[in-house]
C-alpha atoms as a PDB file:
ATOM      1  CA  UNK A   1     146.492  -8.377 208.735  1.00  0.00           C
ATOM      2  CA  UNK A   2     146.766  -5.695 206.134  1.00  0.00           C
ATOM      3  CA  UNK A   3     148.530  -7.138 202.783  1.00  0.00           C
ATOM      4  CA  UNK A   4     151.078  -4.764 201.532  1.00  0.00           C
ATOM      5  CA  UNK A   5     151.410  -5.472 198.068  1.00  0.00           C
ATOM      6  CA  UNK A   6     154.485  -6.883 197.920  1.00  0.00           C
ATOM      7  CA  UNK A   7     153.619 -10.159 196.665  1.00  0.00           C
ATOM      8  CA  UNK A   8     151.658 -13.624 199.050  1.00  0.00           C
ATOM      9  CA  UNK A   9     150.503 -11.978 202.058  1.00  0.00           C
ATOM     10  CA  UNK A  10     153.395  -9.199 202.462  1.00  0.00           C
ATOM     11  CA  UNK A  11     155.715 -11.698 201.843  1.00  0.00           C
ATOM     12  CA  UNK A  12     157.725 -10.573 198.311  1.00  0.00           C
ATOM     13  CA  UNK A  13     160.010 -13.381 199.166  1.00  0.00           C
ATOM     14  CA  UNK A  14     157.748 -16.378 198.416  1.00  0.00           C
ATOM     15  CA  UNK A  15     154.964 -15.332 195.919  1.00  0.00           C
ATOM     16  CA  UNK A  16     153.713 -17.227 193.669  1.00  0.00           C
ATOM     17  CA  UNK A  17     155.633 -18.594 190.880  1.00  0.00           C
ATOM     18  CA  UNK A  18     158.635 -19.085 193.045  1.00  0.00           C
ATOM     19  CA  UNK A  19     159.925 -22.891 192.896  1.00  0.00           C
ATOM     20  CA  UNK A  20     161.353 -22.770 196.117  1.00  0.00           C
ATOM     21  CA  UNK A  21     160.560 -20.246 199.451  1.00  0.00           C
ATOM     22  CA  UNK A  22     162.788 -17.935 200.529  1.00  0.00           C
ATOM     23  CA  UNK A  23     165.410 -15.729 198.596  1.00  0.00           C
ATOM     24  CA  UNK A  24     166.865 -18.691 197.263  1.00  0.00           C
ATOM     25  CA  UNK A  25     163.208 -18.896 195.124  1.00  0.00           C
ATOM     26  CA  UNK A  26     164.241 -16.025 193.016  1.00  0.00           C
ATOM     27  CA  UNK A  27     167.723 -16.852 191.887  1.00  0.00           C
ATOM     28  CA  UNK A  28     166.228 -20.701 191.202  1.00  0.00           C
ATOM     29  CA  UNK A  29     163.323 -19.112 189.104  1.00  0.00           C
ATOM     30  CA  UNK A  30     166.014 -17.119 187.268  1.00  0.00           C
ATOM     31  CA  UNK A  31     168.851 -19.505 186.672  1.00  0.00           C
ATOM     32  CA  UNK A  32     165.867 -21.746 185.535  1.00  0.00           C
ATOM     33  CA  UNK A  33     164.702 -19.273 183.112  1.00  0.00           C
ATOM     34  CA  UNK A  34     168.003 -18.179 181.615  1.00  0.00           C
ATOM     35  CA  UNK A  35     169.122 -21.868 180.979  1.00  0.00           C
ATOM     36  CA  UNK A  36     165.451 -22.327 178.762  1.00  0.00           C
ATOM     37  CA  UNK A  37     166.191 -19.324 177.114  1.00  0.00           C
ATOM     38  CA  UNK A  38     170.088 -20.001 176.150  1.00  0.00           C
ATOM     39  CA  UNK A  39     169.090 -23.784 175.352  1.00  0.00           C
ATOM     40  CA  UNK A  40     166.181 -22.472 173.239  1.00  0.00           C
ATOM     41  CA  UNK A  41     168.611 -20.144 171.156  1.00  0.00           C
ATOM     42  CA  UNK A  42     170.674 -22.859 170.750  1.00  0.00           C
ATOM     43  CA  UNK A  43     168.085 -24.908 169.657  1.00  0.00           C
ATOM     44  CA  UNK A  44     167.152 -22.238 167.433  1.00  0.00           C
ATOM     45  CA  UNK A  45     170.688 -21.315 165.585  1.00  0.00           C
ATOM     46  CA  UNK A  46     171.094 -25.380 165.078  1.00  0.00           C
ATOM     47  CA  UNK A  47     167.758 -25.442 163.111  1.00  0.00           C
ATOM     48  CA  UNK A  48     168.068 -22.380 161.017  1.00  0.00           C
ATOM     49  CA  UNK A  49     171.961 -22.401 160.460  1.00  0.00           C
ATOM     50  CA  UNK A  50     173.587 -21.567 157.318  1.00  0.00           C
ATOM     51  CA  UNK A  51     176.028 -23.875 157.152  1.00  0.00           C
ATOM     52  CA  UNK A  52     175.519 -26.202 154.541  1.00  0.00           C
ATOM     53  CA  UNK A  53     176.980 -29.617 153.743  1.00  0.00           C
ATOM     54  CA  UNK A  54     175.742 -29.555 149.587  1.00  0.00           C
ATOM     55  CA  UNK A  55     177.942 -30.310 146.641  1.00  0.00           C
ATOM     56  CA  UNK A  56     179.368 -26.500 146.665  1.00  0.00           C
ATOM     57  CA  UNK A  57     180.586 -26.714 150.412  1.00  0.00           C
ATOM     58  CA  UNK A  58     182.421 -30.298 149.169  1.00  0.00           C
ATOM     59  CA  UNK A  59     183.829 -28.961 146.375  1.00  0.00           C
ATOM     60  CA  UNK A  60     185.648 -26.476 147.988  1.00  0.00           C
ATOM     61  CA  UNK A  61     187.111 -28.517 150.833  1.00  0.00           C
ATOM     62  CA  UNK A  62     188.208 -30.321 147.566  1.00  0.00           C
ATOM     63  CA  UNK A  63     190.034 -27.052 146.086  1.00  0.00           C
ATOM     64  CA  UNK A  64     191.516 -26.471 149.817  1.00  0.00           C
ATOM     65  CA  UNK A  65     193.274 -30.131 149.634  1.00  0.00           C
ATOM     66  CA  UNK A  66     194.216 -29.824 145.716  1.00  0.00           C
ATOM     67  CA  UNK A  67     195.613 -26.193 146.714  1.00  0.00           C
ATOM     68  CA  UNK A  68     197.294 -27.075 149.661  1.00  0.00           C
ATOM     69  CA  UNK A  69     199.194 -29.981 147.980  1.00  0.00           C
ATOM     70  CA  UNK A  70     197.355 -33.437 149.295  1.00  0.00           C
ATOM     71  CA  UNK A  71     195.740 -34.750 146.353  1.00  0.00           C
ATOM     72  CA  UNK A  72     197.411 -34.671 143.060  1.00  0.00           C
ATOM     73  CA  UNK A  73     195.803 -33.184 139.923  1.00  0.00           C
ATOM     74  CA  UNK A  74     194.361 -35.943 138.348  1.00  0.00           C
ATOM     75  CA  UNK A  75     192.917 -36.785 141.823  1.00  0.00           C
ATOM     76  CA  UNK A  76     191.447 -33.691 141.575  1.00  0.00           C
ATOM     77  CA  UNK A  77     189.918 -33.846 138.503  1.00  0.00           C
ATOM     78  CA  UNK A  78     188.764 -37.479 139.044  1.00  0.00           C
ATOM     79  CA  UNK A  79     187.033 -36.887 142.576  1.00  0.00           C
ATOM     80  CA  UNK A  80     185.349 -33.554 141.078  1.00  0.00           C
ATOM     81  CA  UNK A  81     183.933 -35.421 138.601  1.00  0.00           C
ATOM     82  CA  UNK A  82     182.441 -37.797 141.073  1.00  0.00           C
ATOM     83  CA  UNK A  83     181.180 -34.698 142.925  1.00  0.00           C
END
């Protein structure tokens, strides 16, 4: 038998590298691969994020609550200090 090129033995269906035979192989390989991808981005964008939870990002949730009324001033001036 003559081998086509189209993958094992004519078969582009089931080549190697497919988890499981048949055209069902190919959308398992990819729905495999694009779930390791997205979870590695997530992965990624949790590690190098920019959020940060130092003294400057407190003391502004600190202004937010003095400026939207829930903490008096002296609170304010007593918790900044403390910050």
């Amino acid at each position: 038998m003559m081998n086509s090129g189209f993958g094992y033995n004519g078969n582009w269906f089931c080549g190697p590298g497919a988890f499981f035979p048949g055209p069902m192989g190919w959308v398992v390989t990819l729905l495999f691969w694009a779930v390791l991808i997205y979870l590695a981005i997530k992965l990624f964008n949790a590690v190098f994020s920019k959020s940060s939870k130092g003294p400057a990002d407190r003391l502004d949730r600190l202004k937010d609550r003095y400026a939207k009324g829930e903490i008096s001033e002296d609170e304010y001036n007593r918790m900044k200090t403390e910050l």
